[in-house]
ModelCIF file with pLDDT and N, C-alpha, C, O atoms, coordinates in Angstrom:
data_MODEL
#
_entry.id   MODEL 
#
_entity.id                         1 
_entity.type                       polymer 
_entity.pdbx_number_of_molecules   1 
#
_entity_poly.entity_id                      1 
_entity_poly.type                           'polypeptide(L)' 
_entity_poly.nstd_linkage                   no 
_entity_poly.nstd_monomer                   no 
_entity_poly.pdbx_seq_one_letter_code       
;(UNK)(UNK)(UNK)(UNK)(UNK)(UNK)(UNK)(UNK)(UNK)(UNK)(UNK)(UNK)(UNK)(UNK)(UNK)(UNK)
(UNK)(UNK)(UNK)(UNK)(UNK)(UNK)(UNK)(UNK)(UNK)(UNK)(UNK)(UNK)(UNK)(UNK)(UNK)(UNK)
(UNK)(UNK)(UNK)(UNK)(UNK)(UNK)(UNK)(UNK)
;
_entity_poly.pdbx_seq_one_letter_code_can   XXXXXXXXXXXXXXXXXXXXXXXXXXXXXXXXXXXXXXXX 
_entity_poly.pdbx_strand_id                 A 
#
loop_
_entity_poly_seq.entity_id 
_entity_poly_seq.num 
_entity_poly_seq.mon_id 
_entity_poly_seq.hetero 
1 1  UNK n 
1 2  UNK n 
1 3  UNK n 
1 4  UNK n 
1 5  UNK n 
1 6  UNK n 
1 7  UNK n 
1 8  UNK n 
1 9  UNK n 
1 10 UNK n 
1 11 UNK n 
1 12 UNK n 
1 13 UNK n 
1 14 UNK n 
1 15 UNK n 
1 16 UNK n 
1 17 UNK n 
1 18 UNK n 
1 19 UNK n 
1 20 UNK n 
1 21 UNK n 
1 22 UNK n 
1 23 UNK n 
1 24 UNK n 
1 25 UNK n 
1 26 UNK n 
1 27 UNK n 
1 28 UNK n 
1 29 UNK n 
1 30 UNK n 
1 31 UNK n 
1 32 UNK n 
1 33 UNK n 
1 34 UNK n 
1 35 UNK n 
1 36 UNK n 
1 37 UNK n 
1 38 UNK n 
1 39 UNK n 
1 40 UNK n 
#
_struct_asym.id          A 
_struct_asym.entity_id   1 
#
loop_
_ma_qa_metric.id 
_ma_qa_metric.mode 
_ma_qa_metric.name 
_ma_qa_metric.software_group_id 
_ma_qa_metric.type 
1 global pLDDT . pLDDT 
2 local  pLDDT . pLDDT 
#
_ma_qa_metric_global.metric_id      1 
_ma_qa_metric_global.metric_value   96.47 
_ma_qa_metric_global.model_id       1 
_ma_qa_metric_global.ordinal_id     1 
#
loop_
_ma_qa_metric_local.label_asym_id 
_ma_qa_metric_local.label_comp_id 
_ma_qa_metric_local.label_seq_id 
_ma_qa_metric_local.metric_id 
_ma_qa_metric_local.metric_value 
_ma_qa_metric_local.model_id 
_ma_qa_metric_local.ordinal_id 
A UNK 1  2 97.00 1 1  
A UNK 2  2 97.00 1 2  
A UNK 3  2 98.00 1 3  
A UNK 4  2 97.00 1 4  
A UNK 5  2 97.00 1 5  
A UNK 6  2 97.00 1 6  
A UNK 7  2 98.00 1 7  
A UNK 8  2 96.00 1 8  
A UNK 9  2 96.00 1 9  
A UNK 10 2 97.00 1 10 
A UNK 11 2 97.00 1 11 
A UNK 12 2 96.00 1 12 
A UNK 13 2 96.00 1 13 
A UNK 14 2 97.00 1 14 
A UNK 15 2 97.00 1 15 
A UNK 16 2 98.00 1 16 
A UNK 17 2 98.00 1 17 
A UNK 18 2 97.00 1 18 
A UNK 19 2 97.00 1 19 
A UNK 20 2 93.00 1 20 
A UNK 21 2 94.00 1 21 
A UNK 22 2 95.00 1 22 
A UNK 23 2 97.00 1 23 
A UNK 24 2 98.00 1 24 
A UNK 25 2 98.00 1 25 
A UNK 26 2 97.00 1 26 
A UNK 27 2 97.00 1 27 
A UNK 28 2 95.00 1 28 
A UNK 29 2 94.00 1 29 
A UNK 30 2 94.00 1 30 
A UNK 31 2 94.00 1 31 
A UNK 32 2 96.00 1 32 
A UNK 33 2 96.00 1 33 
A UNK 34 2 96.00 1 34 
A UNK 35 2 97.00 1 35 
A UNK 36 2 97.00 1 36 
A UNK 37 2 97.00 1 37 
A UNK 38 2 97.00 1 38 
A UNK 39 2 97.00 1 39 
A UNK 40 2 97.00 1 40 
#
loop_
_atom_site.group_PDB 
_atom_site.id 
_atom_site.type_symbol 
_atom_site.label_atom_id 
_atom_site.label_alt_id 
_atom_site.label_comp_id 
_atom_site.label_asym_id 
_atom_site.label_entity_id 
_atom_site.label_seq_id 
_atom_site.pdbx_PDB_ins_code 
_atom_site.Cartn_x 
_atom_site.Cartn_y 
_atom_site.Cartn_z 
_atom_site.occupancy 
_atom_site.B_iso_or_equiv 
_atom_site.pdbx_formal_charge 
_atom_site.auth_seq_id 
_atom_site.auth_comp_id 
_atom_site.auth_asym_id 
_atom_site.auth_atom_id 
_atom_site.pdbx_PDB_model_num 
ATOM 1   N N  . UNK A 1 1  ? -9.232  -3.219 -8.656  1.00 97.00 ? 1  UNK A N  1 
ATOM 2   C CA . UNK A 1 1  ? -10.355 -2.393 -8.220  1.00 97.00 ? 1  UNK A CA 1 
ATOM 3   C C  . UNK A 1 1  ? -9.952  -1.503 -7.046  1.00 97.00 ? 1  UNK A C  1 
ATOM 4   O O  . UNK A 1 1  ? -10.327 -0.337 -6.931  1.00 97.00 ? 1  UNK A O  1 
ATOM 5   N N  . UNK A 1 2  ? -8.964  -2.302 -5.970  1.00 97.00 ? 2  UNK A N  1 
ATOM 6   C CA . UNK A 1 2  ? -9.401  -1.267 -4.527  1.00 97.00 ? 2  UNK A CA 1 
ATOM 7   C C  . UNK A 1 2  ? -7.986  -0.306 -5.182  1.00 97.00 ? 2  UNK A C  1 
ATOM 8   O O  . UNK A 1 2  ? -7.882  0.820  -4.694  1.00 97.00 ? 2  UNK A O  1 
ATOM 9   N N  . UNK A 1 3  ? -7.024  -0.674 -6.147  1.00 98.00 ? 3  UNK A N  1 
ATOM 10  C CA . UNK A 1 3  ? -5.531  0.329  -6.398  1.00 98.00 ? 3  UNK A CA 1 
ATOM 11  C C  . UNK A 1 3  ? -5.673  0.908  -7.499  1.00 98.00 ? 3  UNK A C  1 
ATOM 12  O O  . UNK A 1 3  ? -5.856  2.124  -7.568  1.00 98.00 ? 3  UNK A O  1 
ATOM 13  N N  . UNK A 1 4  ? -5.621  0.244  -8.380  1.00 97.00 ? 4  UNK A N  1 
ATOM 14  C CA . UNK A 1 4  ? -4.841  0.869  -9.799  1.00 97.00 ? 4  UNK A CA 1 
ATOM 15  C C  . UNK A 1 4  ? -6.551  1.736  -10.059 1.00 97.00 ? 4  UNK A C  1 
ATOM 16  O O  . UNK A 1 4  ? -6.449  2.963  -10.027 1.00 97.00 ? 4  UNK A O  1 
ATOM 17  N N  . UNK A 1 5  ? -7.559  1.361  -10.223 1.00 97.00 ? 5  UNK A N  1 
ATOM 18  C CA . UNK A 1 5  ? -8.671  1.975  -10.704 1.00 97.00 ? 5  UNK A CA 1 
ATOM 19  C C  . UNK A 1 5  ? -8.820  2.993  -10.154 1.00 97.00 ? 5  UNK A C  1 
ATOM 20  O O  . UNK A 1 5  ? -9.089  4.045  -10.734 1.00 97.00 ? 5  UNK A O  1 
ATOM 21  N N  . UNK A 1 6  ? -8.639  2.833  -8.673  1.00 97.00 ? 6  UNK A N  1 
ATOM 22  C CA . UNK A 1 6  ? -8.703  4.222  -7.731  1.00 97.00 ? 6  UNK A CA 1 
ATOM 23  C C  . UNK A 1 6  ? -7.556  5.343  -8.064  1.00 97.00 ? 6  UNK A C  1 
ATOM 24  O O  . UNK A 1 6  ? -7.847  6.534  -8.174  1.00 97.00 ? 6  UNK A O  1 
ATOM 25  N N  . UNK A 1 7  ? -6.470  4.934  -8.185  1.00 98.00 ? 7  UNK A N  1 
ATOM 26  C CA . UNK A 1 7  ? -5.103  5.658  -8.874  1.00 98.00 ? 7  UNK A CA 1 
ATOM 27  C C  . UNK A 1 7  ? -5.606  6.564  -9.884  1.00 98.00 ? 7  UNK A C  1 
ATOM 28  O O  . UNK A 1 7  ? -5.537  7.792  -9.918  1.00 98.00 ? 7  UNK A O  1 
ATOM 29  N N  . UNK A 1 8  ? -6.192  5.644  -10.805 1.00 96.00 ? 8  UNK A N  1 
ATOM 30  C CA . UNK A 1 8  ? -6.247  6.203  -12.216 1.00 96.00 ? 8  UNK A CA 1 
ATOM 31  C C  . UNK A 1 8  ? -7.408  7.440  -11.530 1.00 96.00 ? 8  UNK A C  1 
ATOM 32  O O  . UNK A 1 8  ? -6.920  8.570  -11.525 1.00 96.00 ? 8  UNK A O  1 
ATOM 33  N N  . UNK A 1 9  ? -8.682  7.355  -11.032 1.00 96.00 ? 9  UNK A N  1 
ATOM 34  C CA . UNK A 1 9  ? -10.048 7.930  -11.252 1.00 96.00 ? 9  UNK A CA 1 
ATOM 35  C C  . UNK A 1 9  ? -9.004  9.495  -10.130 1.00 96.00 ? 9  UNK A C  1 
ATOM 36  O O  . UNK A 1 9  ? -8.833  10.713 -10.193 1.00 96.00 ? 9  UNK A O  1 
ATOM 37  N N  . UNK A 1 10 ? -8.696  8.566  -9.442  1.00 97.00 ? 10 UNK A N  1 
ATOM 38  C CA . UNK A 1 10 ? -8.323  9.961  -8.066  1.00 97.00 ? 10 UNK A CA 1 
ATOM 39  C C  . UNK A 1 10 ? -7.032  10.818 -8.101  1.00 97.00 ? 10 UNK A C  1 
ATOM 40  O O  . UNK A 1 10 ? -6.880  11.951 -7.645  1.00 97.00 ? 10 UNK A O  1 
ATOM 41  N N  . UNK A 1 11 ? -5.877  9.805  -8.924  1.00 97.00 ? 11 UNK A N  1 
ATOM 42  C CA . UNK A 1 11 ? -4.628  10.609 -8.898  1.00 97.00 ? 11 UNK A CA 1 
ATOM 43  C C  . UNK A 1 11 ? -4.086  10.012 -10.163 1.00 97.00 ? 11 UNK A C  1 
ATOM 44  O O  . UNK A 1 11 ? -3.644  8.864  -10.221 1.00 97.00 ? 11 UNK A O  1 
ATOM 45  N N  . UNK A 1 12 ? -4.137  10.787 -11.101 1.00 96.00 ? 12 UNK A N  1 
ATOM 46  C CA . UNK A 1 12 ? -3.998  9.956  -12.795 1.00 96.00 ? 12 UNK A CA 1 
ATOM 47  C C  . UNK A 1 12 ? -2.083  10.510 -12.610 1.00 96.00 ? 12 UNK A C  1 
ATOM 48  O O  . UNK A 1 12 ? -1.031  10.008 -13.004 1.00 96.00 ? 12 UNK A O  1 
ATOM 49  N N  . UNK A 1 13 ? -2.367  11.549 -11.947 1.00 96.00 ? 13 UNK A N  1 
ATOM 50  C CA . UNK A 1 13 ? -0.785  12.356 -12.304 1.00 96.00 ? 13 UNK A CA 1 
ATOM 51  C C  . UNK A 1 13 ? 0.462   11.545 -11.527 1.00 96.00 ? 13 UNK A C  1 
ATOM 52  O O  . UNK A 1 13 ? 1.659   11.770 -11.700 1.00 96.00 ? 13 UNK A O  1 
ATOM 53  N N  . UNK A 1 14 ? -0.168  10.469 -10.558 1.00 97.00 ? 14 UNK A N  1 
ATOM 54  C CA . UNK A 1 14 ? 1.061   10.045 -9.969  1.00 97.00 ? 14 UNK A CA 1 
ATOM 55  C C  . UNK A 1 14 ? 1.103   8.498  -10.559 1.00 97.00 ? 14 UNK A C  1 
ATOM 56  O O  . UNK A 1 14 ? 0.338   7.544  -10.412 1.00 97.00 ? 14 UNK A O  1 
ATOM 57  N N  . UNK A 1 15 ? 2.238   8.662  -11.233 1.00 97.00 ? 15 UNK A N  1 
ATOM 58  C CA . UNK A 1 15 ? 3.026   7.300  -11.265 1.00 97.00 ? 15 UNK A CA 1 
ATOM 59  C C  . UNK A 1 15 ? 3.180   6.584  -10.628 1.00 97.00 ? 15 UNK A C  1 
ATOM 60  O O  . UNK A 1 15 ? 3.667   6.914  -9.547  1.00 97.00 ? 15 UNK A O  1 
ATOM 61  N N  . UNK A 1 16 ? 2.812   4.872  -10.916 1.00 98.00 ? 16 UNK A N  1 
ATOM 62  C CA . UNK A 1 16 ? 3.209   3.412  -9.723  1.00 98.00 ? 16 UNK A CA 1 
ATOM 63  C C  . UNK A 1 16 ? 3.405   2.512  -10.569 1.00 98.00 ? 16 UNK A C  1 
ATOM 64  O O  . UNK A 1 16 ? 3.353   2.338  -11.786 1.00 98.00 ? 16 UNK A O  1 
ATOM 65  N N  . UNK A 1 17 ? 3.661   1.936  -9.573  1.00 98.00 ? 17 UNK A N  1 
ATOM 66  C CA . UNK A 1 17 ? 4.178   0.438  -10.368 1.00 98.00 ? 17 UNK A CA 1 
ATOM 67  C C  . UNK A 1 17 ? 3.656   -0.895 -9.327  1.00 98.00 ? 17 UNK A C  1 
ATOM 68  O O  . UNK A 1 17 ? 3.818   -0.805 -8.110  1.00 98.00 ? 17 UNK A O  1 
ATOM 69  N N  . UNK A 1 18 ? 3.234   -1.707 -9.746  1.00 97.00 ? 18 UNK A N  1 
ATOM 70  C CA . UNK A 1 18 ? 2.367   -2.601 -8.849  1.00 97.00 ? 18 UNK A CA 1 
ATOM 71  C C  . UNK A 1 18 ? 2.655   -4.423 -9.687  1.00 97.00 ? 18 UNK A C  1 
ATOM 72  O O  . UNK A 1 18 ? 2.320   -4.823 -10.802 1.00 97.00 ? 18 UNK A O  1 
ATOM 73  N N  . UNK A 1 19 ? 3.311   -5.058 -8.679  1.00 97.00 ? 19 UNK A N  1 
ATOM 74  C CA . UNK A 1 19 ? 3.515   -6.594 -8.932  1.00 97.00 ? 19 UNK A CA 1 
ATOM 75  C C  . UNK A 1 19 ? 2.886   -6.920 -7.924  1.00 97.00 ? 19 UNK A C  1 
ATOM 76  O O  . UNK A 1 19 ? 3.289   -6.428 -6.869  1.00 97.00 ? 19 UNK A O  1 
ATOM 77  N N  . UNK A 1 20 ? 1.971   -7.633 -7.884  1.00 93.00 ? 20 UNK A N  1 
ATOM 78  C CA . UNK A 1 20 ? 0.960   -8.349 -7.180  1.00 93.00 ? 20 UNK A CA 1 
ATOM 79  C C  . UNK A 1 20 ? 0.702   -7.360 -5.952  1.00 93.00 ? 20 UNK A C  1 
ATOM 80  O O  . UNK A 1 20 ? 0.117   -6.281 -6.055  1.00 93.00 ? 20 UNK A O  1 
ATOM 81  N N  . UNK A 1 21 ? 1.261   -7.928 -4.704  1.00 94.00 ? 21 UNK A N  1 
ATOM 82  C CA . UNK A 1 21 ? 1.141   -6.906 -3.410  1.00 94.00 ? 21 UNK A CA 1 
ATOM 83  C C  . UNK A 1 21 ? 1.976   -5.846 -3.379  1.00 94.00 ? 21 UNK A C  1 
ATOM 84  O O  . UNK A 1 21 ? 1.658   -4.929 -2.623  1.00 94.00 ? 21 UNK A O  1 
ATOM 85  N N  . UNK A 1 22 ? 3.466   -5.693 -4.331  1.00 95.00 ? 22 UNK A N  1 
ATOM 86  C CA . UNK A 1 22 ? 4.579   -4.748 -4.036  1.00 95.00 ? 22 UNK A CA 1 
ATOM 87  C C  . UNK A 1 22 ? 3.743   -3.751 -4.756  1.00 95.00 ? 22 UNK A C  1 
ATOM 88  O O  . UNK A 1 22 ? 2.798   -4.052 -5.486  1.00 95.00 ? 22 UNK A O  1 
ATOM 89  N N  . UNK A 1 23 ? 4.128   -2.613 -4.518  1.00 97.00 ? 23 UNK A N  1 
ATOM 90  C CA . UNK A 1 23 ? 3.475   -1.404 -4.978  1.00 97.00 ? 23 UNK A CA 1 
ATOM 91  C C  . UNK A 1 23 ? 4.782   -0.367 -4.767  1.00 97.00 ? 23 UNK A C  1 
ATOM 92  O O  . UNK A 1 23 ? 5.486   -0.565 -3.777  1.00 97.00 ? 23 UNK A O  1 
ATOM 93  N N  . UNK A 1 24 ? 5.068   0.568  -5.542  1.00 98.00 ? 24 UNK A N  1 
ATOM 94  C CA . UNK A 1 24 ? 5.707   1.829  -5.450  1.00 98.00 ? 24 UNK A CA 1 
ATOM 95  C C  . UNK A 1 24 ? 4.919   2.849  -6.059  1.00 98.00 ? 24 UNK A C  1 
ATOM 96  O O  . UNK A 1 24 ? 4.436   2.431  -7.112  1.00 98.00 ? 24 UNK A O  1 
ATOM 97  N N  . UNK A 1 25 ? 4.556   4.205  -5.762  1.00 98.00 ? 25 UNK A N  1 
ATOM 98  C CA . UNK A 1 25 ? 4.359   5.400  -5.794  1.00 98.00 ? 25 UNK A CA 1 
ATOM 99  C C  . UNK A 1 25 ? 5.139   6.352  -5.431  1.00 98.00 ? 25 UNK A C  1 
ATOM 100 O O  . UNK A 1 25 ? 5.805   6.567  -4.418  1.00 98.00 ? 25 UNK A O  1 
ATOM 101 N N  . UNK A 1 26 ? 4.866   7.195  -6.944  1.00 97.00 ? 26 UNK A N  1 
ATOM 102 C CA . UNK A 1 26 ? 5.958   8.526  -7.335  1.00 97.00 ? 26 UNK A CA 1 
ATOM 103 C C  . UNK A 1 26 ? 5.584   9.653  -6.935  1.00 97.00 ? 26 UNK A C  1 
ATOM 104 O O  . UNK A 1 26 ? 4.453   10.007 -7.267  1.00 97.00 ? 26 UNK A O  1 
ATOM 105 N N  . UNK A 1 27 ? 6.370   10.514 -6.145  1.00 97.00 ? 27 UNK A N  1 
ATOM 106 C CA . UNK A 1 27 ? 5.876   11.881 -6.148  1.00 97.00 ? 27 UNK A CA 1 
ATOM 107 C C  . UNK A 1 27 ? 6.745   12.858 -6.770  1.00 97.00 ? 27 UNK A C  1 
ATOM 108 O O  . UNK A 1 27 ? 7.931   12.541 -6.854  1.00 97.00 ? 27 UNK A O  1 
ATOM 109 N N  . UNK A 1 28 ? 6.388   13.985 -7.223  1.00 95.00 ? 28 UNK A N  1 
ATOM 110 C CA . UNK A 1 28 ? 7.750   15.094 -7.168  1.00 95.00 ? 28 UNK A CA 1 
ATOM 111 C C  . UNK A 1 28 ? 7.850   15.201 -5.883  1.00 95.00 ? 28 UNK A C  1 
ATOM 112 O O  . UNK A 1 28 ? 8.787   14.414 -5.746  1.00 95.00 ? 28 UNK A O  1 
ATOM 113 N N  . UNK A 1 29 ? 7.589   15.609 -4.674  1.00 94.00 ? 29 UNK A N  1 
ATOM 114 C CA . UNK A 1 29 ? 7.422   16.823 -3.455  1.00 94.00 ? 29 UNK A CA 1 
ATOM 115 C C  . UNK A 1 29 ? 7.620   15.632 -2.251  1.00 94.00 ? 29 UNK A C  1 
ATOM 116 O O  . UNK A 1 29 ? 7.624   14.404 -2.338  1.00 94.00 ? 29 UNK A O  1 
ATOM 117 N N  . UNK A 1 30 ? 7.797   16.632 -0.985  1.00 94.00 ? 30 UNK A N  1 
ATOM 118 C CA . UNK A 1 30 ? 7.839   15.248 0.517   1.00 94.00 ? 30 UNK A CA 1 
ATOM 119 C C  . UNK A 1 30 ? 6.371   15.769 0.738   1.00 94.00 ? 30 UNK A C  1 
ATOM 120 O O  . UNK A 1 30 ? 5.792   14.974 1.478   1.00 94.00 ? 30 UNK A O  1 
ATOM 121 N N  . UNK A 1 31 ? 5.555   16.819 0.365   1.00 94.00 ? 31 UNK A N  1 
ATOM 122 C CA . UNK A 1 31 ? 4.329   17.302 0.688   1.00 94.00 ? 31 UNK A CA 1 
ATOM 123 C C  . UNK A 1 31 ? 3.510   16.149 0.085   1.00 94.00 ? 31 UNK A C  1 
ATOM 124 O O  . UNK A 1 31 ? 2.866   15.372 0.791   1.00 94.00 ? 31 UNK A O  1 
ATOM 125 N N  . UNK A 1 32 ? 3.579   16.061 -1.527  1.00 96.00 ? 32 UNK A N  1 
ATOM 126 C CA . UNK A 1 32 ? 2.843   14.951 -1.783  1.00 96.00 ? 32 UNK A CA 1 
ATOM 127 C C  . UNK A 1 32 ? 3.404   13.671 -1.649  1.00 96.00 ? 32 UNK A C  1 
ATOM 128 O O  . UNK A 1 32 ? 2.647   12.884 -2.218  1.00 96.00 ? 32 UNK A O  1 
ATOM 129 N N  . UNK A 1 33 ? 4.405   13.069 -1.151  1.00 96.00 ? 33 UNK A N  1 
ATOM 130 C CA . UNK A 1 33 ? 4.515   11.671 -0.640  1.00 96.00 ? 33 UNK A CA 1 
ATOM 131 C C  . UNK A 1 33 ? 3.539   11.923 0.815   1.00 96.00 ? 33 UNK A C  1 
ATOM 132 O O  . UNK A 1 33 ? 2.359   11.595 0.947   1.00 96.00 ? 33 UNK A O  1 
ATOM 133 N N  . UNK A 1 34 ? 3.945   12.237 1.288   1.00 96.00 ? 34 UNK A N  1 
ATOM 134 C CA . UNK A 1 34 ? 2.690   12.759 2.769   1.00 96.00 ? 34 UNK A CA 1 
ATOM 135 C C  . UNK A 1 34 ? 1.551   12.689 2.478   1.00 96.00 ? 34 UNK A C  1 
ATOM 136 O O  . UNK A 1 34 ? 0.851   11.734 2.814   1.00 96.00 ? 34 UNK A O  1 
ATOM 137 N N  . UNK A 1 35 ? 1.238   13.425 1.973   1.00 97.00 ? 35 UNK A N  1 
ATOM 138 C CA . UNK A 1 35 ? -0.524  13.377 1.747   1.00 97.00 ? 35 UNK A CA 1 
ATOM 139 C C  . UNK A 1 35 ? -0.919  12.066 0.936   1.00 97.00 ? 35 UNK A C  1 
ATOM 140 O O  . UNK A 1 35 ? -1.988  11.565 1.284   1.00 97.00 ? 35 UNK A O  1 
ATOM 141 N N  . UNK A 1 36 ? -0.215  11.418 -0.107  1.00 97.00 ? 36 UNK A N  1 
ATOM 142 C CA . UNK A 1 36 ? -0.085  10.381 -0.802  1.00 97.00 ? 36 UNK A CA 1 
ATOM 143 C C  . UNK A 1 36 ? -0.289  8.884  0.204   1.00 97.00 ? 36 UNK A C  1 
ATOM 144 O O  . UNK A 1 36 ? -1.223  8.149  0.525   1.00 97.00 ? 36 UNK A O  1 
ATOM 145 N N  . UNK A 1 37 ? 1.058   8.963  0.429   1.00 97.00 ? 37 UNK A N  1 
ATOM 146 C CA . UNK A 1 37 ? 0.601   8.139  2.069   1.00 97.00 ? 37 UNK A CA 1 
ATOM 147 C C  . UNK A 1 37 ? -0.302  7.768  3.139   1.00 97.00 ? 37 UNK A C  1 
ATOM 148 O O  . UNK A 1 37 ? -0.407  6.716  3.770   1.00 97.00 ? 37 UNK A O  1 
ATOM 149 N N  . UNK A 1 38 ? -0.896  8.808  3.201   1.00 97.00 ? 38 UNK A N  1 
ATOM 150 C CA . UNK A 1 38 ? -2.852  9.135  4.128   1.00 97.00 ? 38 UNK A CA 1 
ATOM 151 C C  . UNK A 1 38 ? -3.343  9.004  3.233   1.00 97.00 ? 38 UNK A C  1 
ATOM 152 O O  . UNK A 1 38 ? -4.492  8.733  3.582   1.00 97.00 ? 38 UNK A O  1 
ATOM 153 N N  . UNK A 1 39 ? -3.283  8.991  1.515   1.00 97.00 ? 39 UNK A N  1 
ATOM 154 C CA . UNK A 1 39 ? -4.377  8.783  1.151   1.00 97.00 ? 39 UNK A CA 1 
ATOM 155 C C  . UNK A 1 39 ? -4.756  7.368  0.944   1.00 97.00 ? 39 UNK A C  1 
ATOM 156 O O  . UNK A 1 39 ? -5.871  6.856  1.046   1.00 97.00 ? 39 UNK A O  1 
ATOM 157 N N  . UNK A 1 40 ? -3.548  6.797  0.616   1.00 97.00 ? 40 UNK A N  1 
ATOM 158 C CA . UNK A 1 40 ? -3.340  5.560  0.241   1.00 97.00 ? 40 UNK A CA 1 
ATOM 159 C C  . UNK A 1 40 ? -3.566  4.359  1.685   1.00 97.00 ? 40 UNK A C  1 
ATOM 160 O O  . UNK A 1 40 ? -3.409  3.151  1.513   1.00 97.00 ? 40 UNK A O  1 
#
């Protein structure tokens, strides 16, 4: 509910990968790892 659902509804275009607490998120850009980062 508080990750993957929000992922999907708010940012469908970025790729993750999620095992229990580990989490990785994909960006192309350092602009969107940045903003990705604050959003997250």
């Amino acid at each position: 509910v508080v990750f993957d659902k929000w992922m999907e509804k708010h940012h469908p275009e970025k790729p993750f990968e999620r095992y229990a607490d580990d989490i990785v998120v994909h960006c192309k850009t350092e602009r969107q790892a940045t903003f990705m980062m604050n959003q997250i």
